[in-house]
PDB file of N, CA and C in Angstrom:
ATOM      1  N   UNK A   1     -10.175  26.365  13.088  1.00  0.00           N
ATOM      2  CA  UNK A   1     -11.483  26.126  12.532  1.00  0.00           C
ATOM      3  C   UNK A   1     -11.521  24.743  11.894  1.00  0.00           C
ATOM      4  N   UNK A   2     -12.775  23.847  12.152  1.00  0.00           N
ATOM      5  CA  UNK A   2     -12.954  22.655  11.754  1.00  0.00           C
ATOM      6  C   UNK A   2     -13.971  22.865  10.331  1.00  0.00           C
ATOM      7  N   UNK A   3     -13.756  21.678   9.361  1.00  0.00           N
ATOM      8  CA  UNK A   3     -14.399  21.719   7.984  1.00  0.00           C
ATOM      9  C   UNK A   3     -14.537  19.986   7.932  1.00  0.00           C
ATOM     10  N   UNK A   4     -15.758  19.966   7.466  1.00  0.00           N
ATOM     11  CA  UNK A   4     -16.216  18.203   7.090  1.00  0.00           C
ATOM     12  C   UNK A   4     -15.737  18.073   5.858  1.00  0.00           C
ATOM     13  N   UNK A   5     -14.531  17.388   5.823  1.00  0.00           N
ATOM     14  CA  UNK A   5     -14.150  17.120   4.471  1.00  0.00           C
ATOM     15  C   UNK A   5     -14.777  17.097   3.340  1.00  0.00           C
ATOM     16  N   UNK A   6     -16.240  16.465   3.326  1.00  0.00           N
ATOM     17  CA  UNK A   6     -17.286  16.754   2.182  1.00  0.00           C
ATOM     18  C   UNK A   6     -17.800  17.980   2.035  1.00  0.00           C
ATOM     19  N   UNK A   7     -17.248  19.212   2.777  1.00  0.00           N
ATOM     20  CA  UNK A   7     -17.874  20.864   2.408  1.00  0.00           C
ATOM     21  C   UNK A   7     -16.232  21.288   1.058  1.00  0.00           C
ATOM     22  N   UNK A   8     -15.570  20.311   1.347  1.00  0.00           N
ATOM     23  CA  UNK A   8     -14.485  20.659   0.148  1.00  0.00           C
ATOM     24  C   UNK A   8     -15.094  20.129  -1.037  1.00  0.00           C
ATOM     25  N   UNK A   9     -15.466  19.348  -1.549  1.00  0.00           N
ATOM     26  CA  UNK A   9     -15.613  18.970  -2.772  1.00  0.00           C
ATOM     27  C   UNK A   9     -16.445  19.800  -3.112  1.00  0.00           C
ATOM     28  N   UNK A  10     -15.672  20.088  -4.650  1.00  0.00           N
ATOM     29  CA  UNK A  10     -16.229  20.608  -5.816  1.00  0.00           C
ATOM     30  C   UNK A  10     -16.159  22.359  -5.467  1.00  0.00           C
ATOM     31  N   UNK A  11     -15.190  23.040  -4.367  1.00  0.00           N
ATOM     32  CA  UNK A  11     -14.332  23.780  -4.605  1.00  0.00           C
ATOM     33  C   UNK A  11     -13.669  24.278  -5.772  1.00  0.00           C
ATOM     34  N   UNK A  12     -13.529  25.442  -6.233  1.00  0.00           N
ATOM     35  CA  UNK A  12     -12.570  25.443  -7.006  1.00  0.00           C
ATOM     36  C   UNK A  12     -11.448  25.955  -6.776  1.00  0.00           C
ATOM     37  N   UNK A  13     -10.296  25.686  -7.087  1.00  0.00           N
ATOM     38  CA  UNK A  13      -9.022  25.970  -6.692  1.00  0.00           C
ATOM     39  C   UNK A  13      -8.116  27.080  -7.611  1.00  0.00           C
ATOM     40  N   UNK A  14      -7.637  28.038  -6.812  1.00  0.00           N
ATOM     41  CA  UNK A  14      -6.747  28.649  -7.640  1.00  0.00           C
ATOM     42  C   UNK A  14      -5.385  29.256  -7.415  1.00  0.00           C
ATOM     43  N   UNK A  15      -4.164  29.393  -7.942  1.00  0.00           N
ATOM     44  CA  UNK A  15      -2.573  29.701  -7.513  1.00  0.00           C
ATOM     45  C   UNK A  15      -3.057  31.249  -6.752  1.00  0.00           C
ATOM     46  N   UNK A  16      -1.975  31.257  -6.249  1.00  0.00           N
ATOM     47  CA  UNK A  16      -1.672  32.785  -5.407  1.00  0.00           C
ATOM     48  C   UNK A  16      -1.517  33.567  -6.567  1.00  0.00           C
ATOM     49  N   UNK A  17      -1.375  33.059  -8.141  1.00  0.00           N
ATOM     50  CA  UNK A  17      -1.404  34.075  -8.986  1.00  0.00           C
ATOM     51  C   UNK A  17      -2.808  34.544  -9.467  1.00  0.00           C
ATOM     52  N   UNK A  18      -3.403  33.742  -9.340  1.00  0.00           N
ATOM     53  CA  UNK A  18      -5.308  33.975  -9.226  1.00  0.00           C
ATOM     54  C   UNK A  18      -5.321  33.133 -10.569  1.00  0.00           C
ATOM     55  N   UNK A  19      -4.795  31.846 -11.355  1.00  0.00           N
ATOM     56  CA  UNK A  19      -5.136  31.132 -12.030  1.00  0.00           C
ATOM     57  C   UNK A  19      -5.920  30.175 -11.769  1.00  0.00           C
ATOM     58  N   UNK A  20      -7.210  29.746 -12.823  1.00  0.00           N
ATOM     59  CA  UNK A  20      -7.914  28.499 -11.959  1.00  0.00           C
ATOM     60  C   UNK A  20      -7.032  26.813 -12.653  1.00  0.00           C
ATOM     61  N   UNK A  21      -7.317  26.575 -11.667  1.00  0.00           N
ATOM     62  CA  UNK A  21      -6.720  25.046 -11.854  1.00  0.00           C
ATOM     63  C   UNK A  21      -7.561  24.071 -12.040  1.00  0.00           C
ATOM     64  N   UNK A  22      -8.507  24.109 -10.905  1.00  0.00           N
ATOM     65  CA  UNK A  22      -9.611  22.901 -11.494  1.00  0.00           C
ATOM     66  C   UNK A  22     -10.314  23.406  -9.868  1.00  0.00           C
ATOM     67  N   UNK A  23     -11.067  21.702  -9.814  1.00  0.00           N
ATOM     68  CA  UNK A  23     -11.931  21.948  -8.607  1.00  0.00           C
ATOM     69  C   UNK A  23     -11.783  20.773  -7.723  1.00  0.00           C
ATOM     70  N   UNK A  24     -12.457  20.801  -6.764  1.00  0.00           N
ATOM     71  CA  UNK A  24     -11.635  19.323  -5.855  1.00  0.00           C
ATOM     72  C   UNK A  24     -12.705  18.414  -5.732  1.00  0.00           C
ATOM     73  N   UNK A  25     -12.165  17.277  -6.457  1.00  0.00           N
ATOM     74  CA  UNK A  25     -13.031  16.075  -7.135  1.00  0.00           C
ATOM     75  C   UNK A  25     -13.243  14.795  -5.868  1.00  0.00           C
ATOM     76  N   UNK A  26     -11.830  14.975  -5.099  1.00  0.00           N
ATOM     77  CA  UNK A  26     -11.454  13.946  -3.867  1.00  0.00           C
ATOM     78  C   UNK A  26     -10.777  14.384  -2.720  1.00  0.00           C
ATOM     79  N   UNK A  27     -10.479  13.811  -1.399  1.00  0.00           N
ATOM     80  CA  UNK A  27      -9.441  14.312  -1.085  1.00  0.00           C
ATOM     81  C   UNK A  27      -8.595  12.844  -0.165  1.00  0.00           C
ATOM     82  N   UNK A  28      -7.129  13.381  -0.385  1.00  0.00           N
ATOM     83  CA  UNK A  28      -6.174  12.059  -0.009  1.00  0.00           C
ATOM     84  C   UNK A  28      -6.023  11.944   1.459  1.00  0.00           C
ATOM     85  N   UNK A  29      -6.449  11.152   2.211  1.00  0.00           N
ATOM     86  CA  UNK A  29      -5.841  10.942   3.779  1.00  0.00           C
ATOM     87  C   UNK A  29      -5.306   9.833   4.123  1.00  0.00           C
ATOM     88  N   UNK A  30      -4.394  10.204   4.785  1.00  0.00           N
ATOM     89  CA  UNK A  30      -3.330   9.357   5.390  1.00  0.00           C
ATOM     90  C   UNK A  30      -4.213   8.633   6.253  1.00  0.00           C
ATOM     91  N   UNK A  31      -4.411   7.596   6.646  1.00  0.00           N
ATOM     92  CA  UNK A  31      -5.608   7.330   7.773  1.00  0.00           C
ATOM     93  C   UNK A  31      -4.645   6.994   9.159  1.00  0.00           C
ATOM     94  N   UNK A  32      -3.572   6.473   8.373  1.00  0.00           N
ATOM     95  CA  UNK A  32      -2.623   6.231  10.221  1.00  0.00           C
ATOM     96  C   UNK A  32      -2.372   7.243  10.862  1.00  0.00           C
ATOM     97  N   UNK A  33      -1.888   7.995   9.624  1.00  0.00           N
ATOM     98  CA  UNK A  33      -1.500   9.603  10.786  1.00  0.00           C
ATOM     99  C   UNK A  33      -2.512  10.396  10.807  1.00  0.00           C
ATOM    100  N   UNK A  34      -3.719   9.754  10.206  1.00  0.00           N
ATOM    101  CA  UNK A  34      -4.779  11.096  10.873  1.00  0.00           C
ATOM    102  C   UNK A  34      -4.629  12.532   9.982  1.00  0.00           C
ATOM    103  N   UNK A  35      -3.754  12.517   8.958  1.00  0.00           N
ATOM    104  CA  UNK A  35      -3.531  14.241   8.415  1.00  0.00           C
ATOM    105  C   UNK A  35      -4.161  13.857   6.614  1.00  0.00           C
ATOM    106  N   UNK A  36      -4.683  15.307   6.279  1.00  0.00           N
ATOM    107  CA  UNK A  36      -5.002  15.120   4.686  1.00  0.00           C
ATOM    108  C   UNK A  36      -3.465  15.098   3.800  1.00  0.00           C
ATOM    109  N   UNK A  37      -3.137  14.107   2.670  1.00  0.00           N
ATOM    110  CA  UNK A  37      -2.377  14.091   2.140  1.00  0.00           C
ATOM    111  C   UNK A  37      -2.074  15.335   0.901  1.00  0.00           C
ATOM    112  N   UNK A  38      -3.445  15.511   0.467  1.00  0.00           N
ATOM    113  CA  UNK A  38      -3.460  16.154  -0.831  1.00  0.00           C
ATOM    114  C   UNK A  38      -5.046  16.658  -1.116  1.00  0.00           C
ATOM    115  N   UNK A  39      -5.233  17.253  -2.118  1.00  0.00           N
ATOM    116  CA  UNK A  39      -6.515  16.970  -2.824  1.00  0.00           C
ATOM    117  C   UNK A  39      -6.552  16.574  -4.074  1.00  0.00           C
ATOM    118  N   UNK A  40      -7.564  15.762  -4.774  1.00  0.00           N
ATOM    119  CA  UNK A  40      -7.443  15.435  -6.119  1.00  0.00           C
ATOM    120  C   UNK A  40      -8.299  16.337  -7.352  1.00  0.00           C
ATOM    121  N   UNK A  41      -7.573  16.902  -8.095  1.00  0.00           N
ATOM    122  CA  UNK A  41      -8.421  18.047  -8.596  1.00  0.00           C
ATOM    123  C   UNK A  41      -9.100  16.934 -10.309  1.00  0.00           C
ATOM    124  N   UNK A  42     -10.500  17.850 -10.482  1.00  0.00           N
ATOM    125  CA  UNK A  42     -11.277  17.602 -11.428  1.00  0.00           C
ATOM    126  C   UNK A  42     -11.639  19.009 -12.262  1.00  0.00           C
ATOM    127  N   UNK A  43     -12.030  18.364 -13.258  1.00  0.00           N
ATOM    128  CA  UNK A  43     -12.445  19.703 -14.076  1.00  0.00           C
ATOM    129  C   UNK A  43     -11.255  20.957 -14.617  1.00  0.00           C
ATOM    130  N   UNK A  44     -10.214  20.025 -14.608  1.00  0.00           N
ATOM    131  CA  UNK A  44      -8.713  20.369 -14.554  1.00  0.00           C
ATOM    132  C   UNK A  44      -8.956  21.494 -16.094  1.00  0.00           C
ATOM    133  N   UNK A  45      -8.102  22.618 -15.571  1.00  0.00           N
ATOM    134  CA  UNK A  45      -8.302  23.762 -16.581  1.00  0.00           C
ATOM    135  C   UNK A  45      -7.136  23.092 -17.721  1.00  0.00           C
ATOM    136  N   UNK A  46      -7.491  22.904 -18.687  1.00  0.00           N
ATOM    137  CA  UNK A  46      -6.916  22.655 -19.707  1.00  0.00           C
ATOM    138  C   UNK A  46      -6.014  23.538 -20.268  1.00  0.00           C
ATOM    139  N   UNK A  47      -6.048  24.813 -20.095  1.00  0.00           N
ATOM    140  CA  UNK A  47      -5.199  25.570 -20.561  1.00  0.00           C
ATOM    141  C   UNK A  47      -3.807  25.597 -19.769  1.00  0.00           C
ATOM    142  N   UNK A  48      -4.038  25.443 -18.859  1.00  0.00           N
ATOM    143  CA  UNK A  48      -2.788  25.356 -18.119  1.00  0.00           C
ATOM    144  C   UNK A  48      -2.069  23.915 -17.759  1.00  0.00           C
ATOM    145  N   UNK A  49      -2.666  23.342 -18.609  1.00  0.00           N
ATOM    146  CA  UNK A  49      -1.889  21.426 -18.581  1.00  0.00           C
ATOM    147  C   UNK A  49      -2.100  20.468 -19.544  1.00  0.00           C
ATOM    148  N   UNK A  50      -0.900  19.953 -20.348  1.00  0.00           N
ATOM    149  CA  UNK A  50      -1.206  19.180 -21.282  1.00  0.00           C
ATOM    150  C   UNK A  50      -1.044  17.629 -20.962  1.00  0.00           C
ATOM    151  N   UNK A  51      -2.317  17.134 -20.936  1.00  0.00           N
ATOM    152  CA  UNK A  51      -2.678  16.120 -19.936  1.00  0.00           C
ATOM    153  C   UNK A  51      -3.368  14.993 -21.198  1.00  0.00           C
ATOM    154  N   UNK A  52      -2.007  13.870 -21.445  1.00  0.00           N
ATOM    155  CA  UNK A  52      -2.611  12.709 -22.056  1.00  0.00           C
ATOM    156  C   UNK A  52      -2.774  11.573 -21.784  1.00  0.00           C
ATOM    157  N   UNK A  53      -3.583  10.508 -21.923  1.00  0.00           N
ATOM    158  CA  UNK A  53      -4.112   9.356 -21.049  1.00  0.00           C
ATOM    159  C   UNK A  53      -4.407   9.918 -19.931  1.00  0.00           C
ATOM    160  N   UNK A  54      -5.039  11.339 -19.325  1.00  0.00           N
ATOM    161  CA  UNK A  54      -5.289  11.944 -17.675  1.00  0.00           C
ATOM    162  C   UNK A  54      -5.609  10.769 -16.864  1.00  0.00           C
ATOM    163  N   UNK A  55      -5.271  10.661 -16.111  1.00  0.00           N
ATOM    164  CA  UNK A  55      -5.326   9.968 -15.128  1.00  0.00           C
ATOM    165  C   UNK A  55      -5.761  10.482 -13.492  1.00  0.00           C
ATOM    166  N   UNK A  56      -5.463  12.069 -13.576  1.00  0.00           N
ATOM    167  CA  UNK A  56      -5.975  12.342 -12.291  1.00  0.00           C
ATOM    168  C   UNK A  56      -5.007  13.125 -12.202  1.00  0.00           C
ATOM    169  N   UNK A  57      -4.796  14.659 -11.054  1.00  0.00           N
ATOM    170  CA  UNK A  57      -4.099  15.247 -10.603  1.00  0.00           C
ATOM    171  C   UNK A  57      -4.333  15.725  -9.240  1.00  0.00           C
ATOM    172  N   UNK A  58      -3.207  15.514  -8.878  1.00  0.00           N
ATOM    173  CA  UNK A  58      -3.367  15.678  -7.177  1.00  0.00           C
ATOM    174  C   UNK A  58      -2.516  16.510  -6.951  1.00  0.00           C
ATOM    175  N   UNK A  59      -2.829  17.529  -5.896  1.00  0.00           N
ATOM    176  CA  UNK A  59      -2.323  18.733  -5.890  1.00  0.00           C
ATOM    177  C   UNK A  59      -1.796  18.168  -3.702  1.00  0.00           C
ATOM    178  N   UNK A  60      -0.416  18.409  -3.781  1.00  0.00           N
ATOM    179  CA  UNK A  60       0.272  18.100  -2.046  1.00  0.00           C
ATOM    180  C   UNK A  60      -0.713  18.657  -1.229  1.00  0.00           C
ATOM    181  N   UNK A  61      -0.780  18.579  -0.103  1.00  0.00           N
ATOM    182  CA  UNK A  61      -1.105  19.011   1.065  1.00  0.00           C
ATOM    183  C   UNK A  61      -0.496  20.460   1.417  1.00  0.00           C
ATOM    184  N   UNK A  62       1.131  20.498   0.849  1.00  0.00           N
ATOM    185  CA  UNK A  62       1.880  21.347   1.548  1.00  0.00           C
ATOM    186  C   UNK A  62       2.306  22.482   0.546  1.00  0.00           C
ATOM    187  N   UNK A  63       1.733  22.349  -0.447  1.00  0.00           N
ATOM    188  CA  UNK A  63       1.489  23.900  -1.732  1.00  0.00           C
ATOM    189  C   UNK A  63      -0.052  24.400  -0.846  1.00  0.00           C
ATOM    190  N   UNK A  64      -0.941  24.140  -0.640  1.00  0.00           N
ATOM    191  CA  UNK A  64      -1.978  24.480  -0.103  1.00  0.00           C
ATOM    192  C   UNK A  64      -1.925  25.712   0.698  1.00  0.00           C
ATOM    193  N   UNK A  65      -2.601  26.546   0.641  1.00  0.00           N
ATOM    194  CA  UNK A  65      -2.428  28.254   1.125  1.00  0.00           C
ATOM    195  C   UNK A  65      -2.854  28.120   2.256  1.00  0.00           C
ATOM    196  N   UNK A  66      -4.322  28.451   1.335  1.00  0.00           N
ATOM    197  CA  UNK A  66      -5.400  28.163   2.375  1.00  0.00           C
ATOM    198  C   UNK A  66      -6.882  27.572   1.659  1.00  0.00           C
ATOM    199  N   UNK A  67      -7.821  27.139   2.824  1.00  0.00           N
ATOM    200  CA  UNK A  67      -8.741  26.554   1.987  1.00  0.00           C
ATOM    201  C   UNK A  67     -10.207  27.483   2.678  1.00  0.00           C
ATOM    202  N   UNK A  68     -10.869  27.877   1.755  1.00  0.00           N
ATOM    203  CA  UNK A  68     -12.410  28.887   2.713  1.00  0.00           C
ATOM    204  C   UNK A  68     -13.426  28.693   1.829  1.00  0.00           C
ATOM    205  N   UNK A  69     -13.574  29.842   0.947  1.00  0.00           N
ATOM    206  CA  UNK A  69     -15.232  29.204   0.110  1.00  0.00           C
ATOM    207  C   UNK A  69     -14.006  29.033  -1.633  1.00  0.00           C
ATOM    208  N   UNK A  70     -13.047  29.414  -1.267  1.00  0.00           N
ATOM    209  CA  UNK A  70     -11.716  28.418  -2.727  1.00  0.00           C
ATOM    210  C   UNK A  70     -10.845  27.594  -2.233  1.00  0.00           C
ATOM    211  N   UNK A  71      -9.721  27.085  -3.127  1.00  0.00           N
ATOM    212  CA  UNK A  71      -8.720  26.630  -2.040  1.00  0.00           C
ATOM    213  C   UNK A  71      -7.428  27.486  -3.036  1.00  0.00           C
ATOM    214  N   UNK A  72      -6.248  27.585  -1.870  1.00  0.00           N
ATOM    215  CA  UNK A  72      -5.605  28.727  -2.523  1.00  0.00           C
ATOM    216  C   UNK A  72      -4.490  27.751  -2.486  1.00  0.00           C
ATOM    217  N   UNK A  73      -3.317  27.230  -3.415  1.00  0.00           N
ATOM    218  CA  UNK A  73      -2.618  26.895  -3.863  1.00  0.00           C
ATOM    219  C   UNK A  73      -1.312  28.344  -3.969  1.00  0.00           C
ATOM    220  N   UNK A  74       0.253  27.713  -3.640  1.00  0.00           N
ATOM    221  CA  UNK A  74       0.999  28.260  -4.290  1.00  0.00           C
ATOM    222  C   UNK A  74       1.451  27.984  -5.523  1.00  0.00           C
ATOM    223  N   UNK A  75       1.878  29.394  -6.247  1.00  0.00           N
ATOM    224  CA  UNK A  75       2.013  29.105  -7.682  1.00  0.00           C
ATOM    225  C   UNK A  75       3.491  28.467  -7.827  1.00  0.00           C
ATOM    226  N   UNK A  76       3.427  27.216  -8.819  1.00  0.00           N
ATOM    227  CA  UNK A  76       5.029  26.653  -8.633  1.00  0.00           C
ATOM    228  C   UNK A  76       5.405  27.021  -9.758  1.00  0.00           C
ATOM    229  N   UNK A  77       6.743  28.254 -10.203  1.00  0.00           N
ATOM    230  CA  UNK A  77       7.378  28.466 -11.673  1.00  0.00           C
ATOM    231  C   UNK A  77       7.442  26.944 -12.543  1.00  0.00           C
ATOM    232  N   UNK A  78       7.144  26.859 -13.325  1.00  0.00           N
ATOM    233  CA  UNK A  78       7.383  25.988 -14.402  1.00  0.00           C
ATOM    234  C   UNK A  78       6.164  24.556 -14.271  1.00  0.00           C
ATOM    235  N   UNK A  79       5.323  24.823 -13.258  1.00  0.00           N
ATOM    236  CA  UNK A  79       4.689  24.023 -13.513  1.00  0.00           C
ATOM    237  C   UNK A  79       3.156  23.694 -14.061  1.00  0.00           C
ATOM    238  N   UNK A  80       3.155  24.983 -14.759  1.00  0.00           N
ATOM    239  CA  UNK A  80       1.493  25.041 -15.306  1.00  0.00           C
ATOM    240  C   UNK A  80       2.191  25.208 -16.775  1.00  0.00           C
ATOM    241  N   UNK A  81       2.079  24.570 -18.112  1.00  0.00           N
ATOM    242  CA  UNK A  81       2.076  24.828 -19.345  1.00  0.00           C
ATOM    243  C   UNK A  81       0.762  25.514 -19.770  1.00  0.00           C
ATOM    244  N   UNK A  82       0.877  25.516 -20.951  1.00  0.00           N
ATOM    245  CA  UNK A  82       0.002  26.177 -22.150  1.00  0.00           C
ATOM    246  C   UNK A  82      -0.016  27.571 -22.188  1.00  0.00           C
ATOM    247  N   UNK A  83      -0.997  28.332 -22.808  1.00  0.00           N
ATOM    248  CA  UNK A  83      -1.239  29.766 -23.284  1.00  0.00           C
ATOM    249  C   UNK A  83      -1.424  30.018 -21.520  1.00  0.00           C
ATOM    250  N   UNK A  84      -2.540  29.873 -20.806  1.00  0.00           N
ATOM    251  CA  UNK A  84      -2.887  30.819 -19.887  1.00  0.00           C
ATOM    252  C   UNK A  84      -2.337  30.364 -18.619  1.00  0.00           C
ATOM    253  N   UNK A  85      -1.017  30.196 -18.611  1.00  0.00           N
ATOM    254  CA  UNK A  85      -0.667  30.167 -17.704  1.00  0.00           C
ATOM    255  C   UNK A  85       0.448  31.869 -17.143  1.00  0.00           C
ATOM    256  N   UNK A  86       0.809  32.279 -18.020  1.00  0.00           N
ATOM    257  CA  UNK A  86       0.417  33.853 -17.466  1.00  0.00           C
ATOM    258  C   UNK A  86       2.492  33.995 -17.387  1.00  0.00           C
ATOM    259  N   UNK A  87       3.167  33.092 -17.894  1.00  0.00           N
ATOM    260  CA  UNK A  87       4.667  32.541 -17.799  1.00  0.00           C
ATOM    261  C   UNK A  87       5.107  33.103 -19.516  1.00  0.00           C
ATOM    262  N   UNK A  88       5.924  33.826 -18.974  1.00  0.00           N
ATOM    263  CA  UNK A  88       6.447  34.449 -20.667  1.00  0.00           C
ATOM    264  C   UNK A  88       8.198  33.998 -20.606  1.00  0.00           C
TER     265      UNK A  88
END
């Protein structure tokens, strides 16, 4: 199945644990090889990242689940801080 890269933005994204992360603000392409690199997430859930001077977060190509009316991310141990990240 084909998707116009502009039906992704402003998605929201969430881990295979059903946490939200943010929503997809951009997305990264390689233009030589023709493949998406990443997406760049916005609206980044604060609870799960302590983010100073933010600068932007870009989430790989290859954590990516799947992408339909969310985009599904795998959850990586140790890499979401704060309270709701659901890690005891």
């Amino acid at each position: 199945m084909e998707t116009q890269i502009t039906d992704l933005f402003g998605l929201q994204i969430y881990t295979d644990k059903g946490m939200f992360v943010g929503e997809v603000e951009d997305v990264v392409i390689d233009v030589d090889s023709k493949k998406m690199e990443g997406l760049v997430v916005g609206k980044v859930n604060d609870q799960l990242f302590e983010l100073k001077n933010y600068k932007g977060l870009k989430i790989p190509y290859r954590i990516i689940s799947a992408i339909d009316d969310i985009v599904l991310i795998r959850h990586l141990p140790g890499a979401f801080s704060g309270s709701g990240s659901g890690e005891e």
